[in-house]
N, C-alpha and C. Protein backbone atom coordinates (compact mmCIF):
# COMPACT_ATOMS: atom_id res chain seq x y z
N UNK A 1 -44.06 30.56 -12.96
CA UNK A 1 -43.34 29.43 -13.52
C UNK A 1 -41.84 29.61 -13.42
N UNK A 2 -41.42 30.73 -13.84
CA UNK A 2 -40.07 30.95 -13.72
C UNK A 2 -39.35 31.14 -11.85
N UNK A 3 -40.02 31.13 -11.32
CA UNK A 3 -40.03 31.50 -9.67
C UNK A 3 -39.66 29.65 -9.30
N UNK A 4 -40.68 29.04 -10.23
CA UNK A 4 -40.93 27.40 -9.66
C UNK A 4 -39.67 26.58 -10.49
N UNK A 5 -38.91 27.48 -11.60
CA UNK A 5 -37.82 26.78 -12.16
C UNK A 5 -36.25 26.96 -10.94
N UNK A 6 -36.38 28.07 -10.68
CA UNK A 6 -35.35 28.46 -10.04
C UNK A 6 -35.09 27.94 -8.60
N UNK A 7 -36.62 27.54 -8.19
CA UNK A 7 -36.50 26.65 -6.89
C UNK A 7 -35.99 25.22 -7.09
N UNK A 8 -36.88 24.84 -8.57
CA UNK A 8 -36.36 23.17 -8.68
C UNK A 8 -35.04 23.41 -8.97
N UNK A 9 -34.19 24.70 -9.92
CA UNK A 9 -32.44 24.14 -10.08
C UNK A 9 -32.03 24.20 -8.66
N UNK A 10 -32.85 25.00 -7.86
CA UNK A 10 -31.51 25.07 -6.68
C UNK A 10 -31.55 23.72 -5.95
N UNK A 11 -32.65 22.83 -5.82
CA UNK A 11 -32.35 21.25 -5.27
C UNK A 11 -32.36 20.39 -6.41
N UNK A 12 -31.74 20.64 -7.47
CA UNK A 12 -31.25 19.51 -8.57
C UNK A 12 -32.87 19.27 -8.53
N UNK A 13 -34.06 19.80 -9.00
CA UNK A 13 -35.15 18.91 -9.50
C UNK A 13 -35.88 19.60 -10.55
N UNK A 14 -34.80 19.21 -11.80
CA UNK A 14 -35.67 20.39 -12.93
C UNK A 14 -36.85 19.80 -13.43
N UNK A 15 -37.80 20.99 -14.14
CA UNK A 15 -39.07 20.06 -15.11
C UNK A 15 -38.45 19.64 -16.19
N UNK A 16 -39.54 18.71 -16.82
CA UNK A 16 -39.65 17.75 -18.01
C UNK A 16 -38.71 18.89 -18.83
N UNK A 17 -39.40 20.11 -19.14
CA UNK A 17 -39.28 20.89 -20.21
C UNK A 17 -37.92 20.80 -19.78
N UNK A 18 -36.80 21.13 -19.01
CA UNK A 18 -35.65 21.32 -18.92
C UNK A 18 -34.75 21.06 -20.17
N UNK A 19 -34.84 19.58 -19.95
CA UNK A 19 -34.24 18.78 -21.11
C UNK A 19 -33.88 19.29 -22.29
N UNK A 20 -35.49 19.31 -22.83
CA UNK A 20 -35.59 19.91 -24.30
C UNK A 20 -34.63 21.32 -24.38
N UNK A 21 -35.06 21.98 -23.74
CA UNK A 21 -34.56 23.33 -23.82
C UNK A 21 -33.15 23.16 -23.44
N UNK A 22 -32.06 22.79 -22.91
CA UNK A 22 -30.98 22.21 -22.85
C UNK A 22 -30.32 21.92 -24.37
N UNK A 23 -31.19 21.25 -24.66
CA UNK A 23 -30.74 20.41 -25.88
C UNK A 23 -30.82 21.55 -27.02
N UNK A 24 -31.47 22.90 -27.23
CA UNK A 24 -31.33 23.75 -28.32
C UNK A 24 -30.39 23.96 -28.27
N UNK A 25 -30.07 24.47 -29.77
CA UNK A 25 -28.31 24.95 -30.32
C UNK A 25 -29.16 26.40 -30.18
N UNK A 26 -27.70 27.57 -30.32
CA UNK A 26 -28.08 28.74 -30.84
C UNK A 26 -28.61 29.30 -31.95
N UNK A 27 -29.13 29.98 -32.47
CA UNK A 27 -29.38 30.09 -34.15
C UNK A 27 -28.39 30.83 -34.74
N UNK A 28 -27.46 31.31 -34.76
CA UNK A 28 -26.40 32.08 -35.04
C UNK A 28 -25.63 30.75 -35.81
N UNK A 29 -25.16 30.77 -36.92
CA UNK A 29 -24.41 29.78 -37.63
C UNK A 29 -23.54 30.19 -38.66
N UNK A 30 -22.04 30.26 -38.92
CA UNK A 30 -21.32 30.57 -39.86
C UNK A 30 -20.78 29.01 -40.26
N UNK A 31 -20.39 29.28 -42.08
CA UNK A 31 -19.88 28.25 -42.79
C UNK A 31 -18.75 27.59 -41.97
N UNK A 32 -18.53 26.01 -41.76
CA UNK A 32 -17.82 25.41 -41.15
C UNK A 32 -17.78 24.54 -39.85
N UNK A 33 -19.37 25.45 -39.54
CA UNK A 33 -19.41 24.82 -37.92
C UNK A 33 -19.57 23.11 -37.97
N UNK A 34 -20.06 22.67 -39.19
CA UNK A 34 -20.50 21.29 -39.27
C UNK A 34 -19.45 20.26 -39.62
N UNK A 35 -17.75 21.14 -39.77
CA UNK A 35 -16.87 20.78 -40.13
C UNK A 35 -15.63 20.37 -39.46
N UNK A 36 -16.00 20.94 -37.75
CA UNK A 36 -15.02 21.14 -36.37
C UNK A 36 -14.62 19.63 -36.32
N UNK A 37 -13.36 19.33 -35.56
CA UNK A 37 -13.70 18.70 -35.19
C UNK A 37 -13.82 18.87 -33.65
N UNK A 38 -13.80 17.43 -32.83
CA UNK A 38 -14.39 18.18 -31.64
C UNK A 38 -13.88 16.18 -30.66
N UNK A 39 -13.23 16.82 -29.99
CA UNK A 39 -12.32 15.61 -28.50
C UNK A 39 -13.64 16.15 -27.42
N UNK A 40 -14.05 15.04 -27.33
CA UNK A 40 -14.94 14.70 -26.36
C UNK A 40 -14.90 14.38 -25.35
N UNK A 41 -14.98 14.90 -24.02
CA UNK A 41 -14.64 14.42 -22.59
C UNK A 41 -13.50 13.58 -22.12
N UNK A 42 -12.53 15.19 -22.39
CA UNK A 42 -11.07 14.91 -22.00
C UNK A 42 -10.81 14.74 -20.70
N UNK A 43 -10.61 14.15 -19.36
CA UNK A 43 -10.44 14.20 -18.44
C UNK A 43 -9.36 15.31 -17.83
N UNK A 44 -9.99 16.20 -17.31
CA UNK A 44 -8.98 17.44 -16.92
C UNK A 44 -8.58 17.64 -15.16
N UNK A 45 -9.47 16.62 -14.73
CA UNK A 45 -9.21 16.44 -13.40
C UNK A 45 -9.93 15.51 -13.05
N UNK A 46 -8.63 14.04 -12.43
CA UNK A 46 -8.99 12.73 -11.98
C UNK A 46 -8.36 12.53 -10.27
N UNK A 47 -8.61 11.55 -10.27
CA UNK A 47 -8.13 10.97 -8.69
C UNK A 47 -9.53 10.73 -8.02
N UNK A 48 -9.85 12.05 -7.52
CA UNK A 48 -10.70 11.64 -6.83
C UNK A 48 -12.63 11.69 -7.40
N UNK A 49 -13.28 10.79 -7.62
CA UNK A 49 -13.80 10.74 -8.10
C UNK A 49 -15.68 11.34 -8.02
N UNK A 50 -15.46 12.47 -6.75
CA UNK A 50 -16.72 13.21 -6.64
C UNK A 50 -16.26 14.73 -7.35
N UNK A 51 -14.55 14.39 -8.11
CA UNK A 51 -14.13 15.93 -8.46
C UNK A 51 -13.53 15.56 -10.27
N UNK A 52 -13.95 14.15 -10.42
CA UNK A 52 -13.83 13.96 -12.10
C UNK A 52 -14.27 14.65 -13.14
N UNK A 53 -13.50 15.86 -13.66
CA UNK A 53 -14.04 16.51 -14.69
C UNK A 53 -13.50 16.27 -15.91
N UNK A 54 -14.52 16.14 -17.14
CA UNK A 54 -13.77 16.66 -18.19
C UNK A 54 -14.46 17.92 -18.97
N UNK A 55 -13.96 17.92 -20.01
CA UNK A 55 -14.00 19.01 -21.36
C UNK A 55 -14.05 18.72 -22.51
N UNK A 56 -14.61 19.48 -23.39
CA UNK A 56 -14.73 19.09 -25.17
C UNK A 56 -14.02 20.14 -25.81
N UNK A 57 -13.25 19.86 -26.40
CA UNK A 57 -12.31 20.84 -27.38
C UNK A 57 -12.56 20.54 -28.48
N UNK A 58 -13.15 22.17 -28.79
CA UNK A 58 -13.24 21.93 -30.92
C UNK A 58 -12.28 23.11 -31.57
N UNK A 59 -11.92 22.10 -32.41
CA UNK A 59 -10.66 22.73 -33.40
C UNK A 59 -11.03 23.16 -34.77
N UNK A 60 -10.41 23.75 -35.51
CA UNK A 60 -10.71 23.80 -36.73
C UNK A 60 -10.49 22.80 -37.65
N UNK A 61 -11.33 22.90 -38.69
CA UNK A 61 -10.74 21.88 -39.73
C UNK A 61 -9.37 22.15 -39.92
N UNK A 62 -8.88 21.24 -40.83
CA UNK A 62 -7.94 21.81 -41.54
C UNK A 62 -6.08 21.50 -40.41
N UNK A 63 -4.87 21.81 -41.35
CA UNK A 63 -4.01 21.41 -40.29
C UNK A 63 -3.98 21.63 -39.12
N UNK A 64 -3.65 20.86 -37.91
CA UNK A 64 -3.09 21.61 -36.89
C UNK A 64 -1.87 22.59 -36.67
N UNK A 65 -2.49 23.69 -35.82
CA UNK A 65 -1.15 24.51 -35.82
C UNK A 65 -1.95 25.20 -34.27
N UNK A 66 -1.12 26.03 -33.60
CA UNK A 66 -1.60 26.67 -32.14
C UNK A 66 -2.45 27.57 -32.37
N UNK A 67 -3.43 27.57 -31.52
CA UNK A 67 -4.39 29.16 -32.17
C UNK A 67 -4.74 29.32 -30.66
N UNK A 68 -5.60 30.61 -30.78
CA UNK A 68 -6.00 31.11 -29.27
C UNK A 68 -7.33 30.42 -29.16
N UNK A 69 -7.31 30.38 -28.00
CA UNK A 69 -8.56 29.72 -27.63
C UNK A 69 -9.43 30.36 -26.47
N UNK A 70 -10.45 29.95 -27.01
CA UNK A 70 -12.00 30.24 -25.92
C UNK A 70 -12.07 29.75 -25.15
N UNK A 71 -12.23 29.64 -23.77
CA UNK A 71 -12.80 28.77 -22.64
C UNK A 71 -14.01 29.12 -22.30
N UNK A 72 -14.66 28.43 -22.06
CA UNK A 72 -16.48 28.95 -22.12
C UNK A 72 -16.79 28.40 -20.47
N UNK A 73 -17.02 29.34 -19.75
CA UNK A 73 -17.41 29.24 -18.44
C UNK A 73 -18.94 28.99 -17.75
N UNK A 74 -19.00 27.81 -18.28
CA UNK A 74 -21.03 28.05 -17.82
C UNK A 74 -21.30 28.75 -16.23
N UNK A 75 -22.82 29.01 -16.30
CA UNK A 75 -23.09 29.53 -14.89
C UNK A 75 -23.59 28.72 -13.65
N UNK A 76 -23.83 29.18 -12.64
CA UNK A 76 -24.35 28.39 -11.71
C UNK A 76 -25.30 29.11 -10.63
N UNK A 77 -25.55 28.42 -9.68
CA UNK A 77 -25.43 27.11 -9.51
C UNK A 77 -26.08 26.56 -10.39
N UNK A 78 -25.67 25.00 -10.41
CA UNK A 78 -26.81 24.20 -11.29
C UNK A 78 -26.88 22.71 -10.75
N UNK A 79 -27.99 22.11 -11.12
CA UNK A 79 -27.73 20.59 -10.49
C UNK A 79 -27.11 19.60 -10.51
N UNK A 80 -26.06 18.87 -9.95
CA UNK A 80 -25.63 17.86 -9.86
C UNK A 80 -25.69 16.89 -10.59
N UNK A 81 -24.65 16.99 -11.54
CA UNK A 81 -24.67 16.05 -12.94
C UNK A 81 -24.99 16.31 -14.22
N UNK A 82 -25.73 17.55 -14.05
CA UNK A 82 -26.73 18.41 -15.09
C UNK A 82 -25.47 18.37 -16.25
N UNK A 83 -24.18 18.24 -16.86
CA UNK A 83 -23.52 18.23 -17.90
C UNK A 83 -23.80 19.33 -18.38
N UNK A 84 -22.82 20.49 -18.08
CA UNK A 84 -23.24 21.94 -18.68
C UNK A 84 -23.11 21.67 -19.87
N UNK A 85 -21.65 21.31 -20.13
CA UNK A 85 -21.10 21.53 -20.81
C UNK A 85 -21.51 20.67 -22.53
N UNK A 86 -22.38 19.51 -22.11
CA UNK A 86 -23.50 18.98 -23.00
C UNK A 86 -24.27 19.96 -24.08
N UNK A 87 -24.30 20.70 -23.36
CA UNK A 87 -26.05 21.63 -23.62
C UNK A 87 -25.50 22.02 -24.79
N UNK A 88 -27.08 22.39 -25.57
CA UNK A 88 -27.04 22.56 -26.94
C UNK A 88 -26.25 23.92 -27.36
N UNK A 89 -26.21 24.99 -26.21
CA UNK A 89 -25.54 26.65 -26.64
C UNK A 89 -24.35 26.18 -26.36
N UNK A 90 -23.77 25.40 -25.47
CA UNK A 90 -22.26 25.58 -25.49
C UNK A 90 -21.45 24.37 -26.82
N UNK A 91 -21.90 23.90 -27.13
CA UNK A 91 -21.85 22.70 -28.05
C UNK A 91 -21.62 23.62 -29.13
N UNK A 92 -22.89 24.65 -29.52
CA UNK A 92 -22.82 25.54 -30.84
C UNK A 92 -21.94 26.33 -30.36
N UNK A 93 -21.77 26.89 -29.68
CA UNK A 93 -20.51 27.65 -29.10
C UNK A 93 -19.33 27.33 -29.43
N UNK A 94 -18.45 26.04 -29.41
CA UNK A 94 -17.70 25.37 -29.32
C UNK A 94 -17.31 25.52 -30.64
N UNK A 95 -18.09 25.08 -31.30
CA UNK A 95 -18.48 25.03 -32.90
C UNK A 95 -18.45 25.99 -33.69
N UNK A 96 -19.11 27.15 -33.15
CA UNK A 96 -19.00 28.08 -33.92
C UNK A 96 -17.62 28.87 -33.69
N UNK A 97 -16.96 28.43 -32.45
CA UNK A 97 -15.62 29.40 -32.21
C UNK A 97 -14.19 28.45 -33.03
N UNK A 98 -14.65 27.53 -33.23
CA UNK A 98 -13.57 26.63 -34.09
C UNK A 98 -14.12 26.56 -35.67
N UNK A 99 -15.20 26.80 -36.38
CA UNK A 99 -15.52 27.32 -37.44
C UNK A 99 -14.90 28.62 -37.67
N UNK A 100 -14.57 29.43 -36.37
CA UNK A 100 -14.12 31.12 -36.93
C UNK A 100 -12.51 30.93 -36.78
N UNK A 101 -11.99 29.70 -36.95
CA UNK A 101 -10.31 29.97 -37.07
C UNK A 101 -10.00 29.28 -35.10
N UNK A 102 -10.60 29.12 -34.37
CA UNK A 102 -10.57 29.98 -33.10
C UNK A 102 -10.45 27.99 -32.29
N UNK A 103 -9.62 27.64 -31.28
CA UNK A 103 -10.36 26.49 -30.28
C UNK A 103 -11.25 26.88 -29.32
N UNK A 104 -12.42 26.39 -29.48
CA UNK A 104 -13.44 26.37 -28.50
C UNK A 104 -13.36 25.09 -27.17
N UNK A 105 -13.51 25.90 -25.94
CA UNK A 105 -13.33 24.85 -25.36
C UNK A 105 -14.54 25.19 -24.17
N UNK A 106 -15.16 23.72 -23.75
CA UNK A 106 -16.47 23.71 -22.81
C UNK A 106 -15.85 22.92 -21.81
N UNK A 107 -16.50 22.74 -20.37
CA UNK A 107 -15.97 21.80 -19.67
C UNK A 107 -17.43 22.27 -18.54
N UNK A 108 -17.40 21.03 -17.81
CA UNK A 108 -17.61 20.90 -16.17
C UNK A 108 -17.17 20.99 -15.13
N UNK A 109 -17.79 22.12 -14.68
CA UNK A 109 -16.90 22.10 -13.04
C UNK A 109 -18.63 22.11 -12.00
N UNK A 110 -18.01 22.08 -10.63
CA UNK A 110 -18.43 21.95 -9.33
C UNK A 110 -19.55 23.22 -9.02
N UNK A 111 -20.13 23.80 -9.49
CA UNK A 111 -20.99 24.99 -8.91
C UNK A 111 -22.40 24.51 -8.34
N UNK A 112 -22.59 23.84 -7.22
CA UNK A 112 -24.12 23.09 -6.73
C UNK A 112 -24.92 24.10 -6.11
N UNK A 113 -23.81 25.12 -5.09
CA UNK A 113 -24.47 26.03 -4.94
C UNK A 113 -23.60 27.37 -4.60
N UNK A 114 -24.02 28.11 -3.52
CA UNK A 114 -23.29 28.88 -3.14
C UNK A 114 -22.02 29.18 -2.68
N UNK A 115 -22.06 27.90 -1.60
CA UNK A 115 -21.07 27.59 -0.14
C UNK A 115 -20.04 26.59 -1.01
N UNK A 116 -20.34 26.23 -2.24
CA UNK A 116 -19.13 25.28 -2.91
C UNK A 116 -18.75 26.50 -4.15
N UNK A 117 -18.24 27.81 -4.41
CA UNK A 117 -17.24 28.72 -5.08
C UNK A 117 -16.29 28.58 -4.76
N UNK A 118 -15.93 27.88 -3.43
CA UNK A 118 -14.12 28.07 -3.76
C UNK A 118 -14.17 26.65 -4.61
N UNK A 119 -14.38 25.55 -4.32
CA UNK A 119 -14.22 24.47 -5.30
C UNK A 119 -14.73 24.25 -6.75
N UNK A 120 -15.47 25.81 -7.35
CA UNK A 120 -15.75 26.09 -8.30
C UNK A 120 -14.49 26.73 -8.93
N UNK A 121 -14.23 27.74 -8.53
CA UNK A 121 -12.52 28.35 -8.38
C UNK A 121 -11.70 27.45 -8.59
N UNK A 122 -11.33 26.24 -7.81
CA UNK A 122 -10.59 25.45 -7.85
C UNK A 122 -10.57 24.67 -9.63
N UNK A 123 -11.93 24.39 -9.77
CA UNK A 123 -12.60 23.41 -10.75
C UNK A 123 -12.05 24.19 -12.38
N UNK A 124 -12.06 25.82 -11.92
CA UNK A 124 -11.91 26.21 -13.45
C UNK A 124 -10.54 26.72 -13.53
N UNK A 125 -9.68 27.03 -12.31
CA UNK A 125 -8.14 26.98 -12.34
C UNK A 125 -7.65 25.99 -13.16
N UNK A 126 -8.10 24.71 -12.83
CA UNK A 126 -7.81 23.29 -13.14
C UNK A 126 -8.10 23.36 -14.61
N UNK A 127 -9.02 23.48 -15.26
CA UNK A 127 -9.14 23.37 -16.33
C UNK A 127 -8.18 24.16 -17.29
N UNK A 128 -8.25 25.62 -16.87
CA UNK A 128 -7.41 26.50 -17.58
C UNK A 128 -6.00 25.92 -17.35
N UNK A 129 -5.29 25.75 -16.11
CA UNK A 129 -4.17 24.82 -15.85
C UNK A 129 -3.59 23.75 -17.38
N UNK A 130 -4.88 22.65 -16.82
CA UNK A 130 -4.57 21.81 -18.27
C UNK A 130 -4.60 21.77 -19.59
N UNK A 131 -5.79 22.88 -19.88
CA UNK A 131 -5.56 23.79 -21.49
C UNK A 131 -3.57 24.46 -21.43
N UNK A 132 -3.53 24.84 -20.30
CA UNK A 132 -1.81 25.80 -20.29
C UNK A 132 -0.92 24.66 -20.62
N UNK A 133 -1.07 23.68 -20.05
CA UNK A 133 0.05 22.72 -19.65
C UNK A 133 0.21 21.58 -21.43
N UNK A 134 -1.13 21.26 -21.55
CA UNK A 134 -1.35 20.38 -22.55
C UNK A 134 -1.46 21.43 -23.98
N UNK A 135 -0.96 22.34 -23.95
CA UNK A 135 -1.54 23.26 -25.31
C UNK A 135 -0.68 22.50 -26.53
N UNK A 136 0.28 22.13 -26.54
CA UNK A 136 1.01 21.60 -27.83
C UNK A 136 0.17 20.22 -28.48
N UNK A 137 -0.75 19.63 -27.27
CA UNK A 137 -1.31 18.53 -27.85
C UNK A 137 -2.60 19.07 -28.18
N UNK A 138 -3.39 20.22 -27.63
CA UNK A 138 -4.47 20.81 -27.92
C UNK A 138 -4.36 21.95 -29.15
N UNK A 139 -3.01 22.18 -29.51
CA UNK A 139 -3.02 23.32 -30.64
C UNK A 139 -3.85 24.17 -30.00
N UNK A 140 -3.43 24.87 -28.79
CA UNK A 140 -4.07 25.87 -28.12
C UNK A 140 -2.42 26.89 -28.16
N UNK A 141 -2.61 28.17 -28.69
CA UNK A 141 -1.57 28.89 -28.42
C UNK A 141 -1.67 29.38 -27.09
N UNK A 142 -0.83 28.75 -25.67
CA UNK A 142 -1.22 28.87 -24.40
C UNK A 142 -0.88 30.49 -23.64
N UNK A 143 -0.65 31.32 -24.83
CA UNK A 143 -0.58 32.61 -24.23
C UNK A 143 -2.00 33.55 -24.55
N UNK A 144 -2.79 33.29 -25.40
CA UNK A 144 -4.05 33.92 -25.63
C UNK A 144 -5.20 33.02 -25.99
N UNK A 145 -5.55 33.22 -24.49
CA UNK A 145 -6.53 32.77 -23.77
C UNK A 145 -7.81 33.91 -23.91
N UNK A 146 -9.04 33.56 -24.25
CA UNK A 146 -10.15 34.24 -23.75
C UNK A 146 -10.70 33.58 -22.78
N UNK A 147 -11.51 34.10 -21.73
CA UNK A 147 -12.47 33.35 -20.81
C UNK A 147 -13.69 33.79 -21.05
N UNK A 148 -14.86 33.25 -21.38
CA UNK A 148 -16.37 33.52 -21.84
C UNK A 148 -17.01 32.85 -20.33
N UNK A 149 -17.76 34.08 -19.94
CA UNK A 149 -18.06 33.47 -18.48
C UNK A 149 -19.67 33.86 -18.69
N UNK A 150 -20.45 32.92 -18.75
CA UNK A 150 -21.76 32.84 -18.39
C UNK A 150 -22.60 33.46 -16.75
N UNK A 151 -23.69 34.23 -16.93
CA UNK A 151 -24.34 34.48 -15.80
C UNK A 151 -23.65 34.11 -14.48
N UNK A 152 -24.18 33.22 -13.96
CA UNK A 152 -23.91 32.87 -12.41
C UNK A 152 -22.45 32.68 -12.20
N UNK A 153 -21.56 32.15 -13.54
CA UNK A 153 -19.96 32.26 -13.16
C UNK A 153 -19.77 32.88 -12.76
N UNK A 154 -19.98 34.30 -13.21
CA UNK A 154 -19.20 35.53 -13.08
C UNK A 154 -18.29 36.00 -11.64
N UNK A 155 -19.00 35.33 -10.48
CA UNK A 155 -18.30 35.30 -9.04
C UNK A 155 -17.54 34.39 -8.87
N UNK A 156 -16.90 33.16 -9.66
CA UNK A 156 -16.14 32.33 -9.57
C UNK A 156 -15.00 32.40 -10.51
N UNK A 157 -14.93 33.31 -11.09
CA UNK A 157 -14.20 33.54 -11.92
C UNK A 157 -13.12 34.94 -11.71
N UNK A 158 -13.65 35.78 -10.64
CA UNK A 158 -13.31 36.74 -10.15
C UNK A 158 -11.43 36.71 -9.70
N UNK A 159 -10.97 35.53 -9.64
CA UNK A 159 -9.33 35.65 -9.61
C UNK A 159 -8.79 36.06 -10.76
N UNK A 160 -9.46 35.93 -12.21
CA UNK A 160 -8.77 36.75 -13.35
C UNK A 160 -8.34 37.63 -13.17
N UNK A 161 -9.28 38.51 -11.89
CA UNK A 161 -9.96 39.74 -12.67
C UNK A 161 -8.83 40.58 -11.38
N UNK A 162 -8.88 39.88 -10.00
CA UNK A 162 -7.34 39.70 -9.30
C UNK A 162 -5.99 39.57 -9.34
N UNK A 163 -5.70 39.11 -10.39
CA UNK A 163 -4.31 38.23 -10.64
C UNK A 163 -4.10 39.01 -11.93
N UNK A 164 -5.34 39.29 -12.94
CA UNK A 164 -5.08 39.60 -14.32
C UNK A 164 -3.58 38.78 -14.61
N UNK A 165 -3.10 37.22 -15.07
CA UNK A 165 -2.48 36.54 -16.39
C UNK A 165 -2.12 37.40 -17.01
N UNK A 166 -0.92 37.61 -17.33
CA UNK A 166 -0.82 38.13 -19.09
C UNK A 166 -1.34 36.89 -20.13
N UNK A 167 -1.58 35.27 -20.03
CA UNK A 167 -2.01 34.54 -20.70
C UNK A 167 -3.82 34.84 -20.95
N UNK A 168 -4.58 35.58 -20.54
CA UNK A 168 -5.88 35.64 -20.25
C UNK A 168 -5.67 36.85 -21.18
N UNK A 169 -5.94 37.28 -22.55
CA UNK A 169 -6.12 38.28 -23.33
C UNK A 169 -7.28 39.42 -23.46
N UNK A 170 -8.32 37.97 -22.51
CA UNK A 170 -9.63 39.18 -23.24
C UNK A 170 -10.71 38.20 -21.88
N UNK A 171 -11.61 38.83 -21.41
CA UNK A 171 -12.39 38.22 -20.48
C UNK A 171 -13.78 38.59 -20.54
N UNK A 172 -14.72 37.98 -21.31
CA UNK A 172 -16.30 38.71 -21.20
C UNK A 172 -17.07 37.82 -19.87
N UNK A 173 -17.84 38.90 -20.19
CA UNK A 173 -18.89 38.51 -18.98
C UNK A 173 -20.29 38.69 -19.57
N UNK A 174 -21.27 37.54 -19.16
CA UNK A 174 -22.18 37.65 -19.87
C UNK A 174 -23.50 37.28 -19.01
């Protein structure tokens, strides 16, 4: 079964069950998470419209002021349209990192398959870009940055790890 999941993500044709399982949160929960708030599909890259991404940023309750923030890197490949950044773990993710003081931030980028990493590269430059650029309106303190990189990211993400930012504080891999 798991042999027959990995064939349907690689041509975008998941099972029924997909869905559901998508849709679970994590079970891990601290006081507040139900309290975030949370900007919903910010457009972080427009023009052309087979490369329209956005992102969800959750903040803490409470005043605004700059804090460091999470960027949560889902993995890939995955199918075409699939809305990583939807799914029920990065959602609680989001949530739970803006419940701990912290901005959580999710987004969508380009990973379909192999032969498209540089425009995956491209996809999460861009994002981090517009978290840097827009931080005074995001109350993102734009010098400490974490990057949370999920499974299959981990090779698209590899210019951090090149370039090492002094804005990039802390980088897991997971």
């Amino acid at each position: 079964m798991i042999l027959g999941r990995v064939i349907a993500s690689a041509f975008g044709q998941m099972p029924a069950q997909h869905d559901a399982m998508s849709a679970r949160r994590i079970v891990y929960i601290v006081p507040g998470m139900d309290r975030v708030n949370v900007q919903r599909d910010l457009a972080f890259r427009t023009g052309d419209p087979s490369a329209e991404l956005t992102m969800d940023v959750y903040r803490p309750a409470g005043p605004p002021m700059p804090r460091p923030a999470i960027i949560f890197v889902h993995g890939g490949p995955v199918a075409r349209g699939s809305g990583q950044k939807d799914r029920g773990v990065f959602r609680s993710y989001g949530e739970l990192t803006a419940a701990s003081g912290l901005i959580g931030i999710t987004f969508n980028y380009r990973y379909y398959s192999p032969a498209e990493m540089a425009s995956a590269e491209t996809d999460i430059r861009a994002a981090v870009d517009y978290v840097r650029a827009n931080a005074d309106r995001l109350n993102v303190d734009p010098d400490r940055l974490a990057i949370w990189v999920f499974s299959g990211g981990g090779p698209v993400i590899s210019f951090v790890l090149r370039e090492v930012p002094d804005y990039v504080r802390c980088l897991v891999t997971y």
